[in-house]
PDB file of N, CA and C in Angstrom:
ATOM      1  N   UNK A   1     -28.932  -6.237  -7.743  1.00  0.00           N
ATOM      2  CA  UNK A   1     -28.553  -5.387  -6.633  1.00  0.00           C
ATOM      3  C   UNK A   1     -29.743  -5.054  -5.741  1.00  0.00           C
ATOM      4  N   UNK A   2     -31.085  -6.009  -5.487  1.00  0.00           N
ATOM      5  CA  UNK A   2     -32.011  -5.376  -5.077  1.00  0.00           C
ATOM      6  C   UNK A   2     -31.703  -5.549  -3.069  1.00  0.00           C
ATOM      7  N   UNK A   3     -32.041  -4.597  -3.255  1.00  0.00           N
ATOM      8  CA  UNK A   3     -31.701  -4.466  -1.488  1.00  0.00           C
ATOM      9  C   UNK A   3     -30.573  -3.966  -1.243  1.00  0.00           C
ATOM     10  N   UNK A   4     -29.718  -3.725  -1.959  1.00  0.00           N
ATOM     11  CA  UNK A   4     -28.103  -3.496  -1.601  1.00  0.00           C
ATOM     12  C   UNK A   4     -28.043  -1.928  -1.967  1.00  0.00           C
ATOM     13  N   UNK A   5     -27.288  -1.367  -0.763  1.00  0.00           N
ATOM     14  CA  UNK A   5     -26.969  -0.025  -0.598  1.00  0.00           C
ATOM     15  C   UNK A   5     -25.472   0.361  -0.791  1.00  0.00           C
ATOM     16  N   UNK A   6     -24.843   0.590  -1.737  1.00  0.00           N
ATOM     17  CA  UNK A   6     -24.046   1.292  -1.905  1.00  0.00           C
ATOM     18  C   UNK A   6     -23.226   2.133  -1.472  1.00  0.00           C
ATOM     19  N   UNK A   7     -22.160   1.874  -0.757  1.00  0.00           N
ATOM     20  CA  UNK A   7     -21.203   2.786   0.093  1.00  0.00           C
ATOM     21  C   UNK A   7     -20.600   2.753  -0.083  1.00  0.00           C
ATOM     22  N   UNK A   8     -19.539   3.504   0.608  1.00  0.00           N
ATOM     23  CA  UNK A   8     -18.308   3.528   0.774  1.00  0.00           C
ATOM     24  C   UNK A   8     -17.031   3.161  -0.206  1.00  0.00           C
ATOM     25  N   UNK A   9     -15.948   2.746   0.179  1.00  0.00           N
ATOM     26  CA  UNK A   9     -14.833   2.057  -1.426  1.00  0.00           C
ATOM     27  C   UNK A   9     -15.591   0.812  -2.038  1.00  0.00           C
ATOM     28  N   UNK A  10     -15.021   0.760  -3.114  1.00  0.00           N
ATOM     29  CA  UNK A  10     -15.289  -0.514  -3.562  1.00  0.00           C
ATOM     30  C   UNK A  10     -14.429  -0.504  -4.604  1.00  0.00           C
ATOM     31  N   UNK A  11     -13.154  -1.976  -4.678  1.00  0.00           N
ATOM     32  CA  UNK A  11     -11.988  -1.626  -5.774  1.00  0.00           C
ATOM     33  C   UNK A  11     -12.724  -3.011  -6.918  1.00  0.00           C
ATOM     34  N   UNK A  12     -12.589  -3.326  -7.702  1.00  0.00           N
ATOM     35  CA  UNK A  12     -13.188  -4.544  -8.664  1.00  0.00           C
ATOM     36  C   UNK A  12     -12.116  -4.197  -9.525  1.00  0.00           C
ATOM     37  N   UNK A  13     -10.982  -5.489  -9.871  1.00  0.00           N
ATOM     38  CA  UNK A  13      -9.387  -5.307 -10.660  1.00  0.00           C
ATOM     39  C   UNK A  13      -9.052  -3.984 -10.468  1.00  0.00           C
ATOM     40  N   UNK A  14      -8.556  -3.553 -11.235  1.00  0.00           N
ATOM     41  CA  UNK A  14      -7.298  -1.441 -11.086  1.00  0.00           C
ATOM     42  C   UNK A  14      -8.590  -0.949 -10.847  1.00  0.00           C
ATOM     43  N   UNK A  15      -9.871  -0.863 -10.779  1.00  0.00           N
ATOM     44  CA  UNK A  15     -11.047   0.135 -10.751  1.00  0.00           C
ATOM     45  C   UNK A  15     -11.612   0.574  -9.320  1.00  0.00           C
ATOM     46  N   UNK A  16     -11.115   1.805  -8.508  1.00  0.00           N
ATOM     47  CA  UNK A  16     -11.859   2.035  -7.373  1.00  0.00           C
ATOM     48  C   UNK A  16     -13.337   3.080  -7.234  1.00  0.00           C
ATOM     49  N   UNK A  17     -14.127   2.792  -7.036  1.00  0.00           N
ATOM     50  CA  UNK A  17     -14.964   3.900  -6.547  1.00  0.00           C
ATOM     51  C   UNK A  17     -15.367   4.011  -5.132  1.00  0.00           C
ATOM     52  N   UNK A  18     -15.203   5.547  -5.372  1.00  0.00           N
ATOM     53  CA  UNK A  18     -15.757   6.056  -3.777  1.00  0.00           C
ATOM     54  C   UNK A  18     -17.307   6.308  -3.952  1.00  0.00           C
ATOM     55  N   UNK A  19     -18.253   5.760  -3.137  1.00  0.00           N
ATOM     56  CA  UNK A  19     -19.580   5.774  -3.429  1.00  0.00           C
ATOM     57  C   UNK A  19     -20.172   6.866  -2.594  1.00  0.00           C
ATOM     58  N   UNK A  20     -19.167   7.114  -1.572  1.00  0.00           N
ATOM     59  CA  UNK A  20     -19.591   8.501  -0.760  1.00  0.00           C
ATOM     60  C   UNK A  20     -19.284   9.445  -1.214  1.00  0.00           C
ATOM     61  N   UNK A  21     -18.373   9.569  -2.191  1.00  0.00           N
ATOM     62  CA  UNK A  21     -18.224  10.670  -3.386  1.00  0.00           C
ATOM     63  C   UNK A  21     -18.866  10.795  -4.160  1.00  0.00           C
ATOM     64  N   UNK A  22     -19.448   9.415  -4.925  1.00  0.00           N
ATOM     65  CA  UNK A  22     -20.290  10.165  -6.175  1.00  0.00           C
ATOM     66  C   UNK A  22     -21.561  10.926  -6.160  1.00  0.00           C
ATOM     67  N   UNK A  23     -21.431  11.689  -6.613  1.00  0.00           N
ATOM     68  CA  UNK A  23     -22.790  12.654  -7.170  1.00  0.00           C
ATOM     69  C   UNK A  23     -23.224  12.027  -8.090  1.00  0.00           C
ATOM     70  N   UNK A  24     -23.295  10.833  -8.746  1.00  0.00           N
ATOM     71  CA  UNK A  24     -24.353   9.910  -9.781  1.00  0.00           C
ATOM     72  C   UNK A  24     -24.944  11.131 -11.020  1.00  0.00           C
ATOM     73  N   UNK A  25     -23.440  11.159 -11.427  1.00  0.00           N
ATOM     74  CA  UNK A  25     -23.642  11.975 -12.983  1.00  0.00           C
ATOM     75  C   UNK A  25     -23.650  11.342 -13.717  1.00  0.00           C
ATOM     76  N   UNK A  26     -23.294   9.919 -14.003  1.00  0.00           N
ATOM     77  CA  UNK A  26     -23.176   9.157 -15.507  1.00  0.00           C
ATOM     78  C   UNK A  26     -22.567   9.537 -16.084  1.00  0.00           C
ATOM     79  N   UNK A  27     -21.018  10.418 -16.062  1.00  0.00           N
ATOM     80  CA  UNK A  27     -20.485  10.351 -16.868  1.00  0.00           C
ATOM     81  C   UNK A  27     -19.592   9.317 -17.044  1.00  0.00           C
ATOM     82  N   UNK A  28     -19.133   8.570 -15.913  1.00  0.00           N
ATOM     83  CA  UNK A  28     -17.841   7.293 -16.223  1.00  0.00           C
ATOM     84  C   UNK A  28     -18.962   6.963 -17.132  1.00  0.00           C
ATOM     85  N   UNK A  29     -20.245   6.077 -16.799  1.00  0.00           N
ATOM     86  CA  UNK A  29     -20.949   5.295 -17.499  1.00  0.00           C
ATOM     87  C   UNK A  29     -21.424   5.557 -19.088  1.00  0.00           C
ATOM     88  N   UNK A  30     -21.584   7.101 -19.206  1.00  0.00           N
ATOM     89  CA  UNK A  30     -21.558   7.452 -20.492  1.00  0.00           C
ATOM     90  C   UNK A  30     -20.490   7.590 -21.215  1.00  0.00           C
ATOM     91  N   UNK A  31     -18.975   8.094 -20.919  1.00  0.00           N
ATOM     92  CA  UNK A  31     -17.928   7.945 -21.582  1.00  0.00           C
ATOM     93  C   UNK A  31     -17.034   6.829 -21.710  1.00  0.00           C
ATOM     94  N   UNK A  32     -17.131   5.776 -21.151  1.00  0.00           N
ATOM     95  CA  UNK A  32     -16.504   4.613 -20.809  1.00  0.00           C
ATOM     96  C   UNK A  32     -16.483   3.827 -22.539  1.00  0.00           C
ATOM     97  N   UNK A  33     -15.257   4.126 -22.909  1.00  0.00           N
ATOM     98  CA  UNK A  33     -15.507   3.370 -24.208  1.00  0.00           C
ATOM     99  C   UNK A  33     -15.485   1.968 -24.367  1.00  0.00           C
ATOM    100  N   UNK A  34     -15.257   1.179 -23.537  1.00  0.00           N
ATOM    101  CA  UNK A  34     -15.510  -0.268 -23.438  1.00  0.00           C
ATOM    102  C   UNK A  34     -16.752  -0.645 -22.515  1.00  0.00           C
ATOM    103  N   UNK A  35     -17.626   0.561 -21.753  1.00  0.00           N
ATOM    104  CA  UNK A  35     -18.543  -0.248 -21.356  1.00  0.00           C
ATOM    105  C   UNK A  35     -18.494  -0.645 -19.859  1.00  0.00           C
ATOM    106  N   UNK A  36     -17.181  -0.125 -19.337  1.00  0.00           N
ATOM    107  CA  UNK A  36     -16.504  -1.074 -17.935  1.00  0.00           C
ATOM    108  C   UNK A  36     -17.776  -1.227 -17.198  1.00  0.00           C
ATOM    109  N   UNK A  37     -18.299   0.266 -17.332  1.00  0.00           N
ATOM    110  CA  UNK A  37     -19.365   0.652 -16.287  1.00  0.00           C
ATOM    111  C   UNK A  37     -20.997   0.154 -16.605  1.00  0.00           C
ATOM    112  N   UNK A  38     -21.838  -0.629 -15.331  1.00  0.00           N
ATOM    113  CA  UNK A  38     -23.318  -0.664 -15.651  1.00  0.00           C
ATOM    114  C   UNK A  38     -23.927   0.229 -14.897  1.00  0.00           C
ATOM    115  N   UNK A  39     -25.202   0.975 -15.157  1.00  0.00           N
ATOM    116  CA  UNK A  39     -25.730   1.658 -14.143  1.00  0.00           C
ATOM    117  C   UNK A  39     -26.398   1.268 -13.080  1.00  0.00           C
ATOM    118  N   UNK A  40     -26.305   1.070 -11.792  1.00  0.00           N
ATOM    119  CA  UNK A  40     -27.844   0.613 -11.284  1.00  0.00           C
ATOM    120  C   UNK A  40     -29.106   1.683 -11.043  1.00  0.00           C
ATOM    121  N   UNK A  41     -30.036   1.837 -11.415  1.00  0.00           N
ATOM    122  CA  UNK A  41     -30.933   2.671 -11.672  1.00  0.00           C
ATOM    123  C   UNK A  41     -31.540   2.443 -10.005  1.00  0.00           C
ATOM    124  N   UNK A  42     -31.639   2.007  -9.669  1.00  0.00           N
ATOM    125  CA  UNK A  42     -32.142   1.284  -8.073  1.00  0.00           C
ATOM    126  C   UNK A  42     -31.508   2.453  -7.607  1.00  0.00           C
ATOM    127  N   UNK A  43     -30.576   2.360  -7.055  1.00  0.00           N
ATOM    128  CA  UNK A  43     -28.944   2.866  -6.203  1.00  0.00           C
ATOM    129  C   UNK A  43     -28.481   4.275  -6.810  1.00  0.00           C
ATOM    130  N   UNK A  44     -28.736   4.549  -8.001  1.00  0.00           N
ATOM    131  CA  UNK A  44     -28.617   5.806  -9.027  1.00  0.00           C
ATOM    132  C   UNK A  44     -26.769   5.969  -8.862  1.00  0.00           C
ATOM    133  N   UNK A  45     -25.732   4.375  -8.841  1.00  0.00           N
ATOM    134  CA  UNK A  45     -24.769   4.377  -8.782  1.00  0.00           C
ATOM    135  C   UNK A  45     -23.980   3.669  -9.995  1.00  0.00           C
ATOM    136  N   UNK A  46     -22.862   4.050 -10.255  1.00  0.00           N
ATOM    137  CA  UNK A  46     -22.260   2.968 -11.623  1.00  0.00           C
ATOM    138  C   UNK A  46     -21.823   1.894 -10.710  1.00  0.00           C
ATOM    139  N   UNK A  47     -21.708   1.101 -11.481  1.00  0.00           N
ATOM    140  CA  UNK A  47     -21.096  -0.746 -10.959  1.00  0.00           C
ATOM    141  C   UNK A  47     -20.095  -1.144 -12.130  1.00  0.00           C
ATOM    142  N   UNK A  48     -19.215  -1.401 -11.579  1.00  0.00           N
ATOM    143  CA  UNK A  48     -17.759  -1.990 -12.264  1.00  0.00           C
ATOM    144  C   UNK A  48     -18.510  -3.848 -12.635  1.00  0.00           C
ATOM    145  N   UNK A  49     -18.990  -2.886 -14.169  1.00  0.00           N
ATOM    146  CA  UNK A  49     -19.348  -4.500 -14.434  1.00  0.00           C
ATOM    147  C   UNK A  49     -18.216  -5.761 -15.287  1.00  0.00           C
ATOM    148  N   UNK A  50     -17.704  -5.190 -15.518  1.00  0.00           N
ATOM    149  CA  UNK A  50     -16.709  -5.701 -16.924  1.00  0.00           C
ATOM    150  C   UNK A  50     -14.885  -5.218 -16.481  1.00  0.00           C
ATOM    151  N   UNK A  51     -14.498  -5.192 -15.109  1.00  0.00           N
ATOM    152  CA  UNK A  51     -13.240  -4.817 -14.729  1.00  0.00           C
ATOM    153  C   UNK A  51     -11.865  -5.603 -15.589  1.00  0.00           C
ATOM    154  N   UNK A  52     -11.925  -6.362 -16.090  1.00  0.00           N
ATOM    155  CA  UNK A  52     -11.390  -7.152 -16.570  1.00  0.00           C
ATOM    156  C   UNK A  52     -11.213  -6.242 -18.221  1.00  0.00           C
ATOM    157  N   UNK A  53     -12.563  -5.773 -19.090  1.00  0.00           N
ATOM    158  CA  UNK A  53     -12.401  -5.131 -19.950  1.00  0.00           C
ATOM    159  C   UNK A  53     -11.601  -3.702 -20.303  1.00  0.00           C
ATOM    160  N   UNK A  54     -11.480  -3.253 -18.677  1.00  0.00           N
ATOM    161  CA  UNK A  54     -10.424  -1.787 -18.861  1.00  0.00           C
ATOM    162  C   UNK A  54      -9.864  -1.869 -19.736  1.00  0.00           C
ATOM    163  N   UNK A  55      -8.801  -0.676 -20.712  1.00  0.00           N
ATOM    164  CA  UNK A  55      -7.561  -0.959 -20.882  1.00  0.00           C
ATOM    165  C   UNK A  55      -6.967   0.303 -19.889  1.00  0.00           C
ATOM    166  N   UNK A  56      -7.653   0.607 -19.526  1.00  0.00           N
ATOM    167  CA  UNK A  56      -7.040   2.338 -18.491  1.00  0.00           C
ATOM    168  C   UNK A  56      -6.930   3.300 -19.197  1.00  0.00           C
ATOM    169  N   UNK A  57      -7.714   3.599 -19.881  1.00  0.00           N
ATOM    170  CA  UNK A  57      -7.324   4.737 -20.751  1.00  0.00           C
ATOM    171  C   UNK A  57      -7.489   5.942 -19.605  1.00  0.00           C
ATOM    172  N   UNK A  58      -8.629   5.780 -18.653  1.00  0.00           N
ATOM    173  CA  UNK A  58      -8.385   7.076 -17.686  1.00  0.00           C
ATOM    174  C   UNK A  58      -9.803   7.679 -17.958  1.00  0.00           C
ATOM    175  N   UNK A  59     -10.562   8.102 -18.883  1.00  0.00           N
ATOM    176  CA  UNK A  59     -11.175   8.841 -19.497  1.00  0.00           C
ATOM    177  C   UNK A  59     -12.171   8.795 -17.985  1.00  0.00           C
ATOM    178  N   UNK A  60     -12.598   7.721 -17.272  1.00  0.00           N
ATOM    179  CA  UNK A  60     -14.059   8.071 -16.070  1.00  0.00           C
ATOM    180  C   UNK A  60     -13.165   8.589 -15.226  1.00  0.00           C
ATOM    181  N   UNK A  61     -11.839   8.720 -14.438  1.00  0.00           N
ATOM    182  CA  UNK A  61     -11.347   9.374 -14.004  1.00  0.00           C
ATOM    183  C   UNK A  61     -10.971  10.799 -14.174  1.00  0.00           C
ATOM    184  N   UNK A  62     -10.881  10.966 -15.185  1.00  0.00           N
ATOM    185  CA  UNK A  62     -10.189  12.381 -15.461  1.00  0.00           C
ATOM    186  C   UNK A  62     -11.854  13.148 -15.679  1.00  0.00           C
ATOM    187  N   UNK A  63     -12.635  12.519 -16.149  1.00  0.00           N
ATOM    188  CA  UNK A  63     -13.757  13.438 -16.225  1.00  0.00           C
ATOM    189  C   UNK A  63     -14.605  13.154 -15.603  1.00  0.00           C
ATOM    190  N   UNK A  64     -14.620  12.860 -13.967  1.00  0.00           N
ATOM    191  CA  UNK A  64     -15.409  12.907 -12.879  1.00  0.00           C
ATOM    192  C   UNK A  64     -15.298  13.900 -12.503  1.00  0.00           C
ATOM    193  N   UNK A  65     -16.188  14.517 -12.035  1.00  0.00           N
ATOM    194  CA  UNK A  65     -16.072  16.137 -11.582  1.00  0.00           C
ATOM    195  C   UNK A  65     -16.000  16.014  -9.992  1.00  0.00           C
ATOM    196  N   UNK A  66     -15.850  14.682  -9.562  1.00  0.00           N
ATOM    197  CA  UNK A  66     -15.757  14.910  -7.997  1.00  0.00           C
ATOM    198  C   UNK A  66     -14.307  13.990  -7.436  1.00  0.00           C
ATOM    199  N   UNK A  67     -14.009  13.258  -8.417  1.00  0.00           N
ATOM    200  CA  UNK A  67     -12.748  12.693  -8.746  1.00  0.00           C
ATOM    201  C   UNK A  67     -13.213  10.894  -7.576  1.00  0.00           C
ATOM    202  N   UNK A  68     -14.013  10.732  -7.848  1.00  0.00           N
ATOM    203  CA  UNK A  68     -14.369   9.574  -6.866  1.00  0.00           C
ATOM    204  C   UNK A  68     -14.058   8.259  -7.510  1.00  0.00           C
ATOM    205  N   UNK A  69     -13.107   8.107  -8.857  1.00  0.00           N
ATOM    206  CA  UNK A  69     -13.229   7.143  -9.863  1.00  0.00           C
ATOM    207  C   UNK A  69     -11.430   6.858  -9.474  1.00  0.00           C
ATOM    208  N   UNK A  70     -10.764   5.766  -9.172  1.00  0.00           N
ATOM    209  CA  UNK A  70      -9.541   5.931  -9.211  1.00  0.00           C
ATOM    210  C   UNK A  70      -9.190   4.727  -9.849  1.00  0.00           C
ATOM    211  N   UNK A  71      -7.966   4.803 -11.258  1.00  0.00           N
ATOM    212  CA  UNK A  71      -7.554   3.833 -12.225  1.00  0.00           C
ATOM    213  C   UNK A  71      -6.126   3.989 -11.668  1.00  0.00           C
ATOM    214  N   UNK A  72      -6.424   2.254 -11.345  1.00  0.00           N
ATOM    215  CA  UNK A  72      -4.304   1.600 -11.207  1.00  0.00           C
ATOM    216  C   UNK A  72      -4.237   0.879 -12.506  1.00  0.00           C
ATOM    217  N   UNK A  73      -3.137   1.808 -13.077  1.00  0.00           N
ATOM    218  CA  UNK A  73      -3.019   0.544 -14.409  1.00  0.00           C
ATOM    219  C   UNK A  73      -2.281  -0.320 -13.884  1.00  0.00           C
ATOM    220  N   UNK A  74      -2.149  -1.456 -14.772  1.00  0.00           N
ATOM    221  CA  UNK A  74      -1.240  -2.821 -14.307  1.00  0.00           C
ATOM    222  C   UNK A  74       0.360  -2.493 -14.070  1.00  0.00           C
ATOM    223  N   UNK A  75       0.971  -3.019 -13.070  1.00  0.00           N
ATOM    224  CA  UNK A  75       2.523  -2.996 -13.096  1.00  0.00           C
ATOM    225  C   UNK A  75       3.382  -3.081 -14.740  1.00  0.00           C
ATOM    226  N   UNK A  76       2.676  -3.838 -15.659  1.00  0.00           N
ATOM    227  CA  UNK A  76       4.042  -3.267 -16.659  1.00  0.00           C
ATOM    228  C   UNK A  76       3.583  -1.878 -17.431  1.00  0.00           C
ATOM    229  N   UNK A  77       2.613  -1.346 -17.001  1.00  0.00           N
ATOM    230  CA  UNK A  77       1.928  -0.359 -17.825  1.00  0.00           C
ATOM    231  C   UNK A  77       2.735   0.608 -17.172  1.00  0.00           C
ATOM    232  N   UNK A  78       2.699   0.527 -15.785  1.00  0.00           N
ATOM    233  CA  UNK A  78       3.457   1.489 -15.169  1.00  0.00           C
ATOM    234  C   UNK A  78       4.746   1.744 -15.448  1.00  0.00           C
ATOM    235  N   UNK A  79       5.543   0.653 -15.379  1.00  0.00           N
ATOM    236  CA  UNK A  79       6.990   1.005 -15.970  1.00  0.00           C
ATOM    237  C   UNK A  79       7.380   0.890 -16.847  1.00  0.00           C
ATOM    238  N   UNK A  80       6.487   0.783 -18.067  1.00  0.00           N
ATOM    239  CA  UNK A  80       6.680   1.112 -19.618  1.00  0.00           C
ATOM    240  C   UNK A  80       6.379   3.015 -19.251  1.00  0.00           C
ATOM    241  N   UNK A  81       5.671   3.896 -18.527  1.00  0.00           N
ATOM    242  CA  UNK A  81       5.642   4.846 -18.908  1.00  0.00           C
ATOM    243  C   UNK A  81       6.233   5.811 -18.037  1.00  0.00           C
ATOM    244  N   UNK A  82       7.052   5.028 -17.097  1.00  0.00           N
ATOM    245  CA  UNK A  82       7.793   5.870 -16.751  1.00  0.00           C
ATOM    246  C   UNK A  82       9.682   5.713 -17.186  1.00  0.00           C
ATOM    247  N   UNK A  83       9.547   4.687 -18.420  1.00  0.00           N
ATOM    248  CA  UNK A  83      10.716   4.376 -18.969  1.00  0.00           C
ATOM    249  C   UNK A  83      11.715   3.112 -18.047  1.00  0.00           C
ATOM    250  N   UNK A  84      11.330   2.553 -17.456  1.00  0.00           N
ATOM    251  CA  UNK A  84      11.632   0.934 -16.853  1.00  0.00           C
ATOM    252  C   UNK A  84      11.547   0.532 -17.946  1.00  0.00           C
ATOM    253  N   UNK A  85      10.775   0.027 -18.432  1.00  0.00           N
ATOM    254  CA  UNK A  85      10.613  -0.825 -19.110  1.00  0.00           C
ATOM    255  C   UNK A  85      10.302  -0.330 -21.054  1.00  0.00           C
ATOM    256  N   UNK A  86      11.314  -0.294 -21.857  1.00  0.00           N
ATOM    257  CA  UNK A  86      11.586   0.224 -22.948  1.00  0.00           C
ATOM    258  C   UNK A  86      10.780  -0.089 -24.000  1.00  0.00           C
ATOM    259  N   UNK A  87       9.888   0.789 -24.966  1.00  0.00           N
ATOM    260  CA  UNK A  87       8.676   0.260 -25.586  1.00  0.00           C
ATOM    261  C   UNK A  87       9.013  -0.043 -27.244  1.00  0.00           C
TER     262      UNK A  87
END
């Protein structure tokens, strides 16, 4: 990432971040139980390294304190939990 400045959206698979939101707390990057997240220490921003590894559990979303982290789970995830689709 050398030279590269960090802004604005950026979606990588269901994973969005707002980079004009984050306050660069490390917590997605520290609670992320698969890892999704790398830090760049350069940029003092997380990077959706591993988007593919989600399963959505939610956890960097729900405990962003500025809410700049936004998880789309996949279409059958969605209508398995809203009862479409019967589990």
């Amino acid at each position: 990432m050398e030279g590269t400045s960090l802004k604005g959206v950026v979606t990588d698979g269901s994973i969005t971040i707002d980079y004009d939101t984050c306050v660069n707390c490390k917590i997605c990057y520290n609670l992320c139980p698969l890892d999704v997240f790398a830090w760049d220490d350069e940029t003092a921003l997380p990077i959706i390294a591993y988007p593919d590894e989600c399963f959505h559990c939610g956890v960097c979303e729900i405990d962003c304190p500025v809410w700049c982290i936004d998880i789309q789970p996949p279409v059958h995830a969605r209508l398995v939990s809203v009862g479409v689709i019967p589990l």
